[in-house]
N, C-alpha and C. Protein backbone atom coordinates (compact mmCIF):
# COMPACT_ATOMS: atom_id res chain seq x y z
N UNK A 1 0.84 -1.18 0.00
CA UNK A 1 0.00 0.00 0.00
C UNK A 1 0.89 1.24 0.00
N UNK A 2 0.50 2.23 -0.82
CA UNK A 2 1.34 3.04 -0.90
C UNK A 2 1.14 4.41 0.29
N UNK A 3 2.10 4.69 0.96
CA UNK A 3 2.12 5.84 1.44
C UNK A 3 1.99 7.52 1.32
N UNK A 4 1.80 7.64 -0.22
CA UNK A 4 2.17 9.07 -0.91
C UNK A 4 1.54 10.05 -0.02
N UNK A 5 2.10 11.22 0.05
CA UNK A 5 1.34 12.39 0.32
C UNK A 5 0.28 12.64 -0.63
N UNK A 6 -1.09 12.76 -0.13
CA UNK A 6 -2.18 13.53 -1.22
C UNK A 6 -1.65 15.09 -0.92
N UNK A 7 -2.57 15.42 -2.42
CA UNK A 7 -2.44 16.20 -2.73
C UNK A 7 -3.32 17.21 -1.76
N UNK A 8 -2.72 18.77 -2.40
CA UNK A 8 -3.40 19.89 -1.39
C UNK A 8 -4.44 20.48 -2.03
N UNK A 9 -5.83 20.11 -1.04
CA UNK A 9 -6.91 21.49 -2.17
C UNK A 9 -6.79 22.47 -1.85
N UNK A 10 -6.13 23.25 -2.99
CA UNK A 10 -6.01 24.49 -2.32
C UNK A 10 -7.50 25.21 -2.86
N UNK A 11 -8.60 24.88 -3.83
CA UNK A 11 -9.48 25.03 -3.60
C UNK A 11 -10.66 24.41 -4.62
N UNK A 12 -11.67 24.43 -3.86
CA UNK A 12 -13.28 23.66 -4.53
C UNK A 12 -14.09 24.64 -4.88
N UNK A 13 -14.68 24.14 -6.09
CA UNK A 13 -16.03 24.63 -6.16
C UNK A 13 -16.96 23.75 -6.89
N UNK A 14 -18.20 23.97 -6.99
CA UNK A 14 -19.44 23.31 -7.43
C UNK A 14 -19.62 24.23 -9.09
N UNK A 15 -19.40 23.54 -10.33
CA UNK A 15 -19.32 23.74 -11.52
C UNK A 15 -21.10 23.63 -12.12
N UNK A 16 -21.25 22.63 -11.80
CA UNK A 16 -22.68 21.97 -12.31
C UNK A 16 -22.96 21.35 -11.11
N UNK A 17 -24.56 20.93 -11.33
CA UNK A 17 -25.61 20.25 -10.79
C UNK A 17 -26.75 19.80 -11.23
N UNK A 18 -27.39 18.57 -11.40
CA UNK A 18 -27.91 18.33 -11.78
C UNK A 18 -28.91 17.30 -10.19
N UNK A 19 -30.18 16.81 -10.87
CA UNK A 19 -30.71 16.19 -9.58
C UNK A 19 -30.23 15.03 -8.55
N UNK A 20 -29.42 14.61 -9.59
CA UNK A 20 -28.60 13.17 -9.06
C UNK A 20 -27.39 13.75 -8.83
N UNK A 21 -26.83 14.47 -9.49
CA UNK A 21 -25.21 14.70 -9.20
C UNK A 21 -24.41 16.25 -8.95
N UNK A 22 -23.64 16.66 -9.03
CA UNK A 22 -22.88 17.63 -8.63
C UNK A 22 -21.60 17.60 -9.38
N UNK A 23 -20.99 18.49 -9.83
CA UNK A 23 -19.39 18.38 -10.73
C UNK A 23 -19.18 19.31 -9.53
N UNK A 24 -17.78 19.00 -9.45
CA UNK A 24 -16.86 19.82 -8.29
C UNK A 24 -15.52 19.74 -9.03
N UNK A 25 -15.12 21.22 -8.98
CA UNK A 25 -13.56 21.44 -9.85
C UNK A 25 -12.38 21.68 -8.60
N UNK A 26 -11.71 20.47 -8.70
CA UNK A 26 -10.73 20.89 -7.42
C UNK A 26 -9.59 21.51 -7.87
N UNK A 27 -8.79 22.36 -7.52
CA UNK A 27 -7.49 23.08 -7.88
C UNK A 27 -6.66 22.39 -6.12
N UNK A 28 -5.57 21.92 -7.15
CA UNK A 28 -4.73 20.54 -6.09
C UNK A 28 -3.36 21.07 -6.57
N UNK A 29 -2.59 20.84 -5.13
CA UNK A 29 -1.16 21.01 -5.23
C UNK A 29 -0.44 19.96 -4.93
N UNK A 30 0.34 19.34 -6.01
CA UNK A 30 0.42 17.79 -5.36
C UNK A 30 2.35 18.15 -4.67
N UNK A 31 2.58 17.09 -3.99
CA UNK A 31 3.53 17.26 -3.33
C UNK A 31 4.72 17.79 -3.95
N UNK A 32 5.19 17.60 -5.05
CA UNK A 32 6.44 17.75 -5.90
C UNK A 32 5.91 19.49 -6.28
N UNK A 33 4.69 20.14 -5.60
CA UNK A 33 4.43 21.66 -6.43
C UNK A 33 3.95 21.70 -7.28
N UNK A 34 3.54 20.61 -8.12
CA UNK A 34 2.58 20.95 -9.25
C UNK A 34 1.06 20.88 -9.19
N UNK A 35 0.67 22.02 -9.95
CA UNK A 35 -0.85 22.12 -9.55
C UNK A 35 -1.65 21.65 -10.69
N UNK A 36 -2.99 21.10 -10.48
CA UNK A 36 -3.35 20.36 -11.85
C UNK A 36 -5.04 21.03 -11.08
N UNK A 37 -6.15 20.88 -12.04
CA UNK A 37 -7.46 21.30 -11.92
C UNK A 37 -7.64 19.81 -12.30
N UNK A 38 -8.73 19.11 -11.01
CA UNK A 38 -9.38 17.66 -11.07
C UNK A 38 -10.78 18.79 -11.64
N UNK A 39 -11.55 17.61 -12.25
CA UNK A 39 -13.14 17.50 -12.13
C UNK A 39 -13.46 16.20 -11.64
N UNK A 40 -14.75 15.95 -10.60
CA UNK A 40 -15.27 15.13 -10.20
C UNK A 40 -16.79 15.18 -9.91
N UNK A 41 -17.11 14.24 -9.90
CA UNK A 41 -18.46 14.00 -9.90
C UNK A 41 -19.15 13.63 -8.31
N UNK A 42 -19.82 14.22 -7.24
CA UNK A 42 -19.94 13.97 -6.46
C UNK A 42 -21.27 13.21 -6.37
N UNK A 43 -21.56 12.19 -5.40
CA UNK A 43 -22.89 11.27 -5.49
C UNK A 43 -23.71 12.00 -4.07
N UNK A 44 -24.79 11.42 -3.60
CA UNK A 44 -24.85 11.69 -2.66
C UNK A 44 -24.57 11.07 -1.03
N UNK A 45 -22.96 10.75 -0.96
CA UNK A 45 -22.26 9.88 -0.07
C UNK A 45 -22.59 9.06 0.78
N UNK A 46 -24.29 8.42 0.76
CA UNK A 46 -24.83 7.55 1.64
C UNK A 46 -24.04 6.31 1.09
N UNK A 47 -23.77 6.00 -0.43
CA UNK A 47 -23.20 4.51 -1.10
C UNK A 47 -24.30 3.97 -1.41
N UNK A 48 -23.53 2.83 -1.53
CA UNK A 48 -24.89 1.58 -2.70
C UNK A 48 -24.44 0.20 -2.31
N UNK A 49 -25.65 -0.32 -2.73
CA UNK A 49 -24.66 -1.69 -2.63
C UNK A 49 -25.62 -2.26 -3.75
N UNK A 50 -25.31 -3.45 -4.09
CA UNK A 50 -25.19 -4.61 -4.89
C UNK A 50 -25.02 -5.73 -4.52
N UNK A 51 -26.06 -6.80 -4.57
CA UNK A 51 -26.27 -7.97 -4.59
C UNK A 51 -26.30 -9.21 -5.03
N UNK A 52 -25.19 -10.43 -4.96
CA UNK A 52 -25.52 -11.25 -6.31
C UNK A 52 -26.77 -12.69 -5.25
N UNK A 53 -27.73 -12.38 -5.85
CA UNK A 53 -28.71 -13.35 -4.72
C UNK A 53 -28.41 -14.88 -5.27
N UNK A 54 -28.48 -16.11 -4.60
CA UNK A 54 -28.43 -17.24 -5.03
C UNK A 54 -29.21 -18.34 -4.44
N UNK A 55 -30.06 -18.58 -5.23
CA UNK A 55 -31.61 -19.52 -4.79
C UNK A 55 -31.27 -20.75 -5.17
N UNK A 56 -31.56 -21.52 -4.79
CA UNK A 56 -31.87 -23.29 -5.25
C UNK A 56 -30.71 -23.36 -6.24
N UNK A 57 -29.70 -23.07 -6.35
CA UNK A 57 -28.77 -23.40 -7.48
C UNK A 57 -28.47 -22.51 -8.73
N UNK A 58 -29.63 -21.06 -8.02
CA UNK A 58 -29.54 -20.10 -9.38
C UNK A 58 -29.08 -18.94 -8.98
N UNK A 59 -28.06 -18.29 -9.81
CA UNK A 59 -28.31 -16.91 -9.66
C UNK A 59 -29.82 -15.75 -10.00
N UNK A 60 -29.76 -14.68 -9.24
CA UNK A 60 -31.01 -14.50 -9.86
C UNK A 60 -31.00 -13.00 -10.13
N UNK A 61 -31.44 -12.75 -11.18
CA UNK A 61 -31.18 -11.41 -11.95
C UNK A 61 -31.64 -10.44 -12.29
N UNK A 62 -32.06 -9.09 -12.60
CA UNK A 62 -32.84 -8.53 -13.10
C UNK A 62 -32.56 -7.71 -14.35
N UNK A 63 -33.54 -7.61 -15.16
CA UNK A 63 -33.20 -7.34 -16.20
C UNK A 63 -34.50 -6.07 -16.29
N UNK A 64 -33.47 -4.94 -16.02
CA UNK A 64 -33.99 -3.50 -16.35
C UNK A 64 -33.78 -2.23 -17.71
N UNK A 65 -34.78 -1.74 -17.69
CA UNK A 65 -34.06 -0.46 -18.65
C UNK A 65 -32.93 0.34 -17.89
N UNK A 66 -32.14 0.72 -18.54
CA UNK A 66 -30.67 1.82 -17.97
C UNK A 66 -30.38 2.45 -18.96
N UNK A 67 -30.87 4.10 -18.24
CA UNK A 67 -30.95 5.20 -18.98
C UNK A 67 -29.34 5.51 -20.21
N UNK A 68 -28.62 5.29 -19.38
CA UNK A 68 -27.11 5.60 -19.75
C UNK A 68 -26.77 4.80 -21.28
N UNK A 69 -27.56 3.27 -21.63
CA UNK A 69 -27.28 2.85 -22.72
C UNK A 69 -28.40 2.55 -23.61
N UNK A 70 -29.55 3.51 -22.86
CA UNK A 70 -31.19 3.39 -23.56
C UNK A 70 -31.39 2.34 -23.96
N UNK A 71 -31.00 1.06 -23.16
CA UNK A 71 -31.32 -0.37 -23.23
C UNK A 71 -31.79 -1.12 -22.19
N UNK A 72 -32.35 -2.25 -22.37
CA UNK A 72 -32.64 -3.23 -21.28
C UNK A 72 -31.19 -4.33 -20.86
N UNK A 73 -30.96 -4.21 -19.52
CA UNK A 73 -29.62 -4.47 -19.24
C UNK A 73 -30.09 -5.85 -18.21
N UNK A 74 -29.50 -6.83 -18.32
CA UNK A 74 -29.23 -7.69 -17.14
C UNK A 74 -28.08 -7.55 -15.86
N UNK A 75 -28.78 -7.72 -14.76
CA UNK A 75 -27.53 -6.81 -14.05
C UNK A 75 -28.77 -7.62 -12.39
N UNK A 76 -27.53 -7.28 -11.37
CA UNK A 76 -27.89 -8.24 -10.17
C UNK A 76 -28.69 -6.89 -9.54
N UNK A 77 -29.36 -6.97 -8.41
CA UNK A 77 -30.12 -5.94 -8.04
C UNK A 77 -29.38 -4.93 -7.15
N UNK A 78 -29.83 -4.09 -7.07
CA UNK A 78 -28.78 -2.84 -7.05
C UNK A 78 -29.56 -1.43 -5.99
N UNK A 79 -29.11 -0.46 -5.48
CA UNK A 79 -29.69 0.50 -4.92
C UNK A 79 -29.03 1.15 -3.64
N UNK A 80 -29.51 2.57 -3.41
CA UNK A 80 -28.59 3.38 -2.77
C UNK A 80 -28.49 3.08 -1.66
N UNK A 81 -28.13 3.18 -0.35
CA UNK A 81 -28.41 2.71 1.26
C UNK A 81 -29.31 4.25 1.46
N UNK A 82 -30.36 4.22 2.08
CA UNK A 82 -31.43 5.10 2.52
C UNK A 82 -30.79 5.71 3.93
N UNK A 83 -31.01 7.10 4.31
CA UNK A 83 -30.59 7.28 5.71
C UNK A 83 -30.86 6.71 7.05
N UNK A 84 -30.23 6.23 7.70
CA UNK A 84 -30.39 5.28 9.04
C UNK A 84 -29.85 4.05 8.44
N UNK A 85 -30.19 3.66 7.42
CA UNK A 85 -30.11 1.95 7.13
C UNK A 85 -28.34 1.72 6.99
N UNK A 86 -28.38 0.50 7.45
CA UNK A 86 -27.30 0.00 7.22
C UNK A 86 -26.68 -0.60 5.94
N UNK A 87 -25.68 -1.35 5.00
CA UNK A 87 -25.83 -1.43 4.14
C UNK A 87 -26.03 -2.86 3.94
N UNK A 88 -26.11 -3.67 4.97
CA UNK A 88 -27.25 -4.92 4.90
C UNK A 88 -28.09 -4.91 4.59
N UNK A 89 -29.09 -4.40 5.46
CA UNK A 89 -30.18 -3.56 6.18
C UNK A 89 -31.00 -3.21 4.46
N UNK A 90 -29.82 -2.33 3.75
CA UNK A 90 -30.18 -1.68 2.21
C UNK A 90 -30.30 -2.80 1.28
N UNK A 91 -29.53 -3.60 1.57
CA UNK A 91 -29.33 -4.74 0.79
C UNK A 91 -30.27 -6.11 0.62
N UNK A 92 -30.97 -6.41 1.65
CA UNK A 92 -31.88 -6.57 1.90
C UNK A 92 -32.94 -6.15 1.26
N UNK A 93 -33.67 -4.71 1.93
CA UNK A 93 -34.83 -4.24 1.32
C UNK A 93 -34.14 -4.07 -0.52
N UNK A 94 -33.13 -3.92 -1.13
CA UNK A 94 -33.27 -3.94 -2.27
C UNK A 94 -33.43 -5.01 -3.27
N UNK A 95 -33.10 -6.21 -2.61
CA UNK A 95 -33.60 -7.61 -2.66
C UNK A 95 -35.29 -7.87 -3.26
N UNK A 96 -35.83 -7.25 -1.99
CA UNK A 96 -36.98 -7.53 -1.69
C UNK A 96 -37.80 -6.54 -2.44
N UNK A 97 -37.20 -5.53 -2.61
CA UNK A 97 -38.17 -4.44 -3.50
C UNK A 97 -37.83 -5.12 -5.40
N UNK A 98 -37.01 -5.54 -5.36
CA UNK A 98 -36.47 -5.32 -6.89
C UNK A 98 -36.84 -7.04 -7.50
N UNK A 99 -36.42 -8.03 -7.02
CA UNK A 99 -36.60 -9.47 -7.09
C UNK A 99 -37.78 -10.09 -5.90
N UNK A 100 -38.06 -9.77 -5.19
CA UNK A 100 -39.06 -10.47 -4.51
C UNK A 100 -38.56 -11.56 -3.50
N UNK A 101 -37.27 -11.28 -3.17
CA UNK A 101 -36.89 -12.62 -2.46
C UNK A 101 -36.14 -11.35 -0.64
N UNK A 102 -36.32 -12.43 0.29
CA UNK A 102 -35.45 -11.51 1.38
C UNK A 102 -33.84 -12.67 1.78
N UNK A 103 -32.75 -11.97 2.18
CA UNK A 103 -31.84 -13.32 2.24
C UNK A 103 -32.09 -13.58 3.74
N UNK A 104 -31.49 -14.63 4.41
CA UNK A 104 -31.59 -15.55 5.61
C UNK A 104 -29.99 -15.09 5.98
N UNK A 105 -29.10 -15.34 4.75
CA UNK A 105 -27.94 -14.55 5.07
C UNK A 105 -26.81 -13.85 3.62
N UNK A 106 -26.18 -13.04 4.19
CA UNK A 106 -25.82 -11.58 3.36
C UNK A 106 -24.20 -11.46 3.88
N UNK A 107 -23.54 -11.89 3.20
CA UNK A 107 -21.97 -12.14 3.25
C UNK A 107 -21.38 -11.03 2.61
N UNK A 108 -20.92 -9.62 3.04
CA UNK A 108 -20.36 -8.49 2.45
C UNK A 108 -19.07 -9.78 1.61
N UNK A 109 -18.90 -8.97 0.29
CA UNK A 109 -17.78 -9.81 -0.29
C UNK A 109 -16.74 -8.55 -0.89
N UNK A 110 -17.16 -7.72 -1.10
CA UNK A 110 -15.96 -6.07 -1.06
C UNK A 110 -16.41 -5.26 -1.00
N UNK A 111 -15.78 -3.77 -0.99
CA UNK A 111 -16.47 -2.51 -1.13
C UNK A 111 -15.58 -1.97 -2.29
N UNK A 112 -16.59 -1.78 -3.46
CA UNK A 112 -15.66 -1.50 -4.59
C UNK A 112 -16.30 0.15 -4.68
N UNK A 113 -14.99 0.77 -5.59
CA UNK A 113 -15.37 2.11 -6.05
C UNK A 113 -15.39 2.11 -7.41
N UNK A 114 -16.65 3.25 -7.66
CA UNK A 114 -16.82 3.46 -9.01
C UNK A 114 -16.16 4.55 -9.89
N UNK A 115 -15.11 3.79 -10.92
CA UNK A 115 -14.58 5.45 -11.57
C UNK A 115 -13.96 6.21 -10.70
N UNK A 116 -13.27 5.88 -9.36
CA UNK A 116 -12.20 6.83 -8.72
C UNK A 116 -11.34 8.02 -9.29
N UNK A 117 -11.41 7.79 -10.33
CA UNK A 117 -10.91 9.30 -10.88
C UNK A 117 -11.46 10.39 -11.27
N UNK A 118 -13.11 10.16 -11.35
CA UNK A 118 -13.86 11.63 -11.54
C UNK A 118 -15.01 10.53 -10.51
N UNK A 119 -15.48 9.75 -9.77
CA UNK A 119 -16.51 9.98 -9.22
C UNK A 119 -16.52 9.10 -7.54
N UNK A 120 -16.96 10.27 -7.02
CA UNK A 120 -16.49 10.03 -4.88
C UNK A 120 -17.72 9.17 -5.02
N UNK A 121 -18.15 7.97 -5.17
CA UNK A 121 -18.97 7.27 -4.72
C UNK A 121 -18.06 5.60 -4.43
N UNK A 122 -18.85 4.87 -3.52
CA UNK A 122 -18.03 3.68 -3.18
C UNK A 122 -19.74 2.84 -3.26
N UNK A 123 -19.61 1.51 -3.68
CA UNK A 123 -20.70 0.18 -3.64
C UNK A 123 -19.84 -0.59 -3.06
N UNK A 124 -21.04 -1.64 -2.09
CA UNK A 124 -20.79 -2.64 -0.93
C UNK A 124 -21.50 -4.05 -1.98
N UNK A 125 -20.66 -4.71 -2.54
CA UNK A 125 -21.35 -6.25 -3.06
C UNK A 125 -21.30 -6.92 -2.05
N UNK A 126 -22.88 -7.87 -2.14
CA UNK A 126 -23.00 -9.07 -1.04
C UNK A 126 -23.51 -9.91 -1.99
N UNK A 127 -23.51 -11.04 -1.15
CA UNK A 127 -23.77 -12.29 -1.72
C UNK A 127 -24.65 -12.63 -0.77
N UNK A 128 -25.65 -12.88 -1.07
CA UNK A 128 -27.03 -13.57 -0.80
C UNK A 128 -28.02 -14.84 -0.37
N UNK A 129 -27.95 -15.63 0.62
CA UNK A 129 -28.31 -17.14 0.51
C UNK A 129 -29.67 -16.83 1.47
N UNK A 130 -30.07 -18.16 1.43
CA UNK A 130 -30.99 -18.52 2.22
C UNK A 130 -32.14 -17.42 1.80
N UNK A 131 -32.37 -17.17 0.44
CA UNK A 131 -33.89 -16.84 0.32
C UNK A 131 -35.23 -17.14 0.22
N UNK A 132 -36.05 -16.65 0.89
CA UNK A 132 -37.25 -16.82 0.75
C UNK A 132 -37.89 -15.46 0.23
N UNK A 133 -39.33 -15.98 -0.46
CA UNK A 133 -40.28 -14.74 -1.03
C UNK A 133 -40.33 -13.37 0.19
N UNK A 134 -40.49 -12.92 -0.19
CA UNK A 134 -40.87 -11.49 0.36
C UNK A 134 -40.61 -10.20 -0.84
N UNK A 135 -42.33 -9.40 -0.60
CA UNK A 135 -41.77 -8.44 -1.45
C UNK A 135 -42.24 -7.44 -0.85
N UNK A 136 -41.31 -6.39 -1.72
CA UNK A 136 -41.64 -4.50 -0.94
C UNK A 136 -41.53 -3.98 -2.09
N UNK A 137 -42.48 -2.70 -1.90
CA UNK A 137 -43.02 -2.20 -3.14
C UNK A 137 -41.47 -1.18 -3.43
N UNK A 138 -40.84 -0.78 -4.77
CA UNK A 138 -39.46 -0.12 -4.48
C UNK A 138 -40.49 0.80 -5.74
N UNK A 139 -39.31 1.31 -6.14
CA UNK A 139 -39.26 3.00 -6.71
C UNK A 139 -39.05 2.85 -8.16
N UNK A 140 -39.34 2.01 -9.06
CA UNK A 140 -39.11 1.29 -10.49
C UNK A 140 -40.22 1.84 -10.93
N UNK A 141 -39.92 2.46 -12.50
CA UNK A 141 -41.23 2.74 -13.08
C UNK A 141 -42.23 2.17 -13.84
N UNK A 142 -41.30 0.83 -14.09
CA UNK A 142 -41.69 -0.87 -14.40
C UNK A 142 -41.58 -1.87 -13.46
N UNK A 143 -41.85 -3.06 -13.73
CA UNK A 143 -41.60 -4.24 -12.44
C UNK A 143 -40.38 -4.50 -13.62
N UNK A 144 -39.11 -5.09 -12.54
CA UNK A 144 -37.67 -5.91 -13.10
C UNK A 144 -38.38 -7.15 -13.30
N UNK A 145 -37.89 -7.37 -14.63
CA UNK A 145 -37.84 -8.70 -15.04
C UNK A 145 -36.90 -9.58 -14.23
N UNK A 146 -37.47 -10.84 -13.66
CA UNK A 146 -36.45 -11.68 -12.56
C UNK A 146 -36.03 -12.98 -13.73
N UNK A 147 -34.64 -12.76 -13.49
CA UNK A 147 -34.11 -14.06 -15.00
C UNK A 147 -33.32 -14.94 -13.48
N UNK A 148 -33.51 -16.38 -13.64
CA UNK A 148 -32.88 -17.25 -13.11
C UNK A 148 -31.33 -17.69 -13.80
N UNK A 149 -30.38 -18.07 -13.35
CA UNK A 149 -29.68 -18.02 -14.17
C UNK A 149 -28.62 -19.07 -13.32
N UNK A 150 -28.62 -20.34 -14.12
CA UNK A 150 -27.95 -21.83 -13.57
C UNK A 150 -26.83 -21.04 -13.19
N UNK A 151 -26.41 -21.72 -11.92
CA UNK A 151 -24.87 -21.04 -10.58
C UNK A 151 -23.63 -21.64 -11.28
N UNK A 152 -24.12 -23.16 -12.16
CA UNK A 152 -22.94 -23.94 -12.49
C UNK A 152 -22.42 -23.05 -13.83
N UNK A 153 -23.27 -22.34 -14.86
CA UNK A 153 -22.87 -21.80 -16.13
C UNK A 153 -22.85 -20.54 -15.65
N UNK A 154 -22.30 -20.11 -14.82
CA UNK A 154 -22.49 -18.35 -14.26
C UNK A 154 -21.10 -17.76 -15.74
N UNK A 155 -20.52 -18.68 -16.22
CA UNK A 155 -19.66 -18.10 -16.71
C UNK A 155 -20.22 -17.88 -18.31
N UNK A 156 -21.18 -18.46 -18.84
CA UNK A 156 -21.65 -18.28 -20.44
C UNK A 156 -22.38 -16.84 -19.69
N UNK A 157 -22.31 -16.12 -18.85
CA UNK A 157 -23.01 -14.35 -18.95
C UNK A 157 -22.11 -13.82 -19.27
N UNK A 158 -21.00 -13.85 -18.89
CA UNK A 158 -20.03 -13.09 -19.48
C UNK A 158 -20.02 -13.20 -21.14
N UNK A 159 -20.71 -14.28 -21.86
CA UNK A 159 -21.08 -14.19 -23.80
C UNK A 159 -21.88 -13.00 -23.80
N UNK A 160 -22.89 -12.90 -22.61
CA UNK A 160 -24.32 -12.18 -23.41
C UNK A 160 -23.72 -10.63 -23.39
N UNK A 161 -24.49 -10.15 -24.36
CA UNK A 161 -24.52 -8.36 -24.92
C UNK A 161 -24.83 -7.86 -23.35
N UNK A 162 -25.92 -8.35 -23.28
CA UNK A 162 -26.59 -7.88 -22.10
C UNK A 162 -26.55 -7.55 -20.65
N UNK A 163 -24.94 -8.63 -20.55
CA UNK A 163 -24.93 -8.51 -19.39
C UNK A 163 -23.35 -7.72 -19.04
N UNK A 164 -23.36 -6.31 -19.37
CA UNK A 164 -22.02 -5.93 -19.94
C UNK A 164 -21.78 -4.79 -18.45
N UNK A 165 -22.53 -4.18 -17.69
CA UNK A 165 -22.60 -3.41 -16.67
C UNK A 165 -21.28 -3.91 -15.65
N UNK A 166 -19.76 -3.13 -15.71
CA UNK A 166 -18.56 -3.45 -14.85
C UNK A 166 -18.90 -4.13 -13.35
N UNK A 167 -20.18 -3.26 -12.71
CA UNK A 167 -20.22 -3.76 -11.32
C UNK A 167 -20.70 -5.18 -11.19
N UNK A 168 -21.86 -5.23 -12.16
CA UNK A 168 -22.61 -7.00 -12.03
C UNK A 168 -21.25 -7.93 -12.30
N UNK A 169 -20.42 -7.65 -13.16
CA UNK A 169 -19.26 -8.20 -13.67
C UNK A 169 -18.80 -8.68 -12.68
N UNK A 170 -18.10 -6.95 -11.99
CA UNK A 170 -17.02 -7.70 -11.27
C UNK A 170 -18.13 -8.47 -9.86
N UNK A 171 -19.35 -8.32 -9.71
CA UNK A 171 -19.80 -9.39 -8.64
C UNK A 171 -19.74 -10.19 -8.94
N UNK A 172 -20.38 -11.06 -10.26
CA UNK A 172 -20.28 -12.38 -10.18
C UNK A 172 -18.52 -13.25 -9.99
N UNK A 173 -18.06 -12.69 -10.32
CA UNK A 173 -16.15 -12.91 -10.09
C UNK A 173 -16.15 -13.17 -8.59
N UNK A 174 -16.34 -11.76 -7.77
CA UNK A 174 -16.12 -11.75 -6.81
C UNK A 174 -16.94 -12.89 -5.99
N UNK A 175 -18.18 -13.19 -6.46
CA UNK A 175 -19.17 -14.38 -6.24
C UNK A 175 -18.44 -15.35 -6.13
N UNK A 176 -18.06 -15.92 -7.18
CA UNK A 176 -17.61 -17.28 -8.24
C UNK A 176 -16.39 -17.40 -7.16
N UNK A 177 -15.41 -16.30 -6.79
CA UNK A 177 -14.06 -16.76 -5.67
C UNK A 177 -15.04 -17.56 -4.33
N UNK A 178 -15.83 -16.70 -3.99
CA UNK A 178 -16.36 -16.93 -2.46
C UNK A 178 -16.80 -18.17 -2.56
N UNK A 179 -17.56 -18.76 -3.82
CA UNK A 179 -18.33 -19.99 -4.06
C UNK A 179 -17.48 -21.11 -4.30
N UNK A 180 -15.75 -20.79 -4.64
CA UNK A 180 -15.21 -21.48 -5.25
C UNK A 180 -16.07 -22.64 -6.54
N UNK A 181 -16.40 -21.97 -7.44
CA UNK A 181 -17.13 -22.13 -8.65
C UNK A 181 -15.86 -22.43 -9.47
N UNK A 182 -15.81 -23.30 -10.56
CA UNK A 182 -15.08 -23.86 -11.17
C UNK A 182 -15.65 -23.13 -13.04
């Protein structure tokens, strides 16, 4: 792990805003004296997490519209942590709002960051067992399509178009170590 000195802000400001996000232009003095202008994208620092759920032998999936590639995307269920909640707690109700299932148990497997170079947000992937039905009404302007998806071929998703989103990616990986999946 590296030790470096960060750099100095010598100062911030708020460029843009939009409802979801914020651009912030930092003016940074990095240790050697040189000054460089970052842009970054600020979230709203509660985090997210991400879930890969696993039922009777399946992964289980949802397959939503996502604005960013004006397509229908396959991707594990997903959502912000709400204030007070924990990111179990989030992980959970996003389970249950998005797929219909609640877990029995919820194994944090990393805390990855998104785009560290223009955007301060961090996601918590868990892995999911012991589900049963339960549902909660969530914030979708459609119901997610729920795709089952055999635990033993988790690796023919990595063929589909569809299932191209970095974070679902790197969960099922991070899955597939914990499962020791072959």
């Amino acid at each position: 792990m590296s030790h470096r000195q960060k750099p100095e802000i010598l100062h911030r400001e708020v460029v843009a805003r939009s409802r979801l996000f914020q651009i912030e232009q930092l003016h940074l003095r990095f240790a050697n004296q040189v000054e460089r202008y970052y842009e970054r994208m600020k979230g709203n620092n509660r985090g997210a997490v991400m879930i890969v759920p696993v039922h009777q032998g399946q992964l289980l999936l949802g397959r939503e519209y996502a604005a960013g590639t004006h397509d229908y995307e396959l991707g594990f269920p997903k959502g912000l942590i709400d204030p007070g909640e924990t990111p179990a707690e989030a992980a959970n109700r996003e389970l249950q709002e998005e797929i219909g299932f609640a877990a029995g148990e919820l194994i944090l497997l990393k805390e990855l960051s998104l785009a560290p170079g223009y955007f301060a947000s961090r996601m918590q992937i868990f892995l999911a067992q012991s589900l049963t039905p339960s549902k909660l009404e969530g914030d979708e302007p459609e119901p997610i399509e729920v795709v089952s998806w055999p635990l033993a071929d988790w690796q023919d998703l990595l063929e589909r178009a569809d299932f191209s989103e970095s974070r679902s990616v790197s969960a099922l990986f991070l899955a597939q170590k914990h499962l020791k999946l072959k």
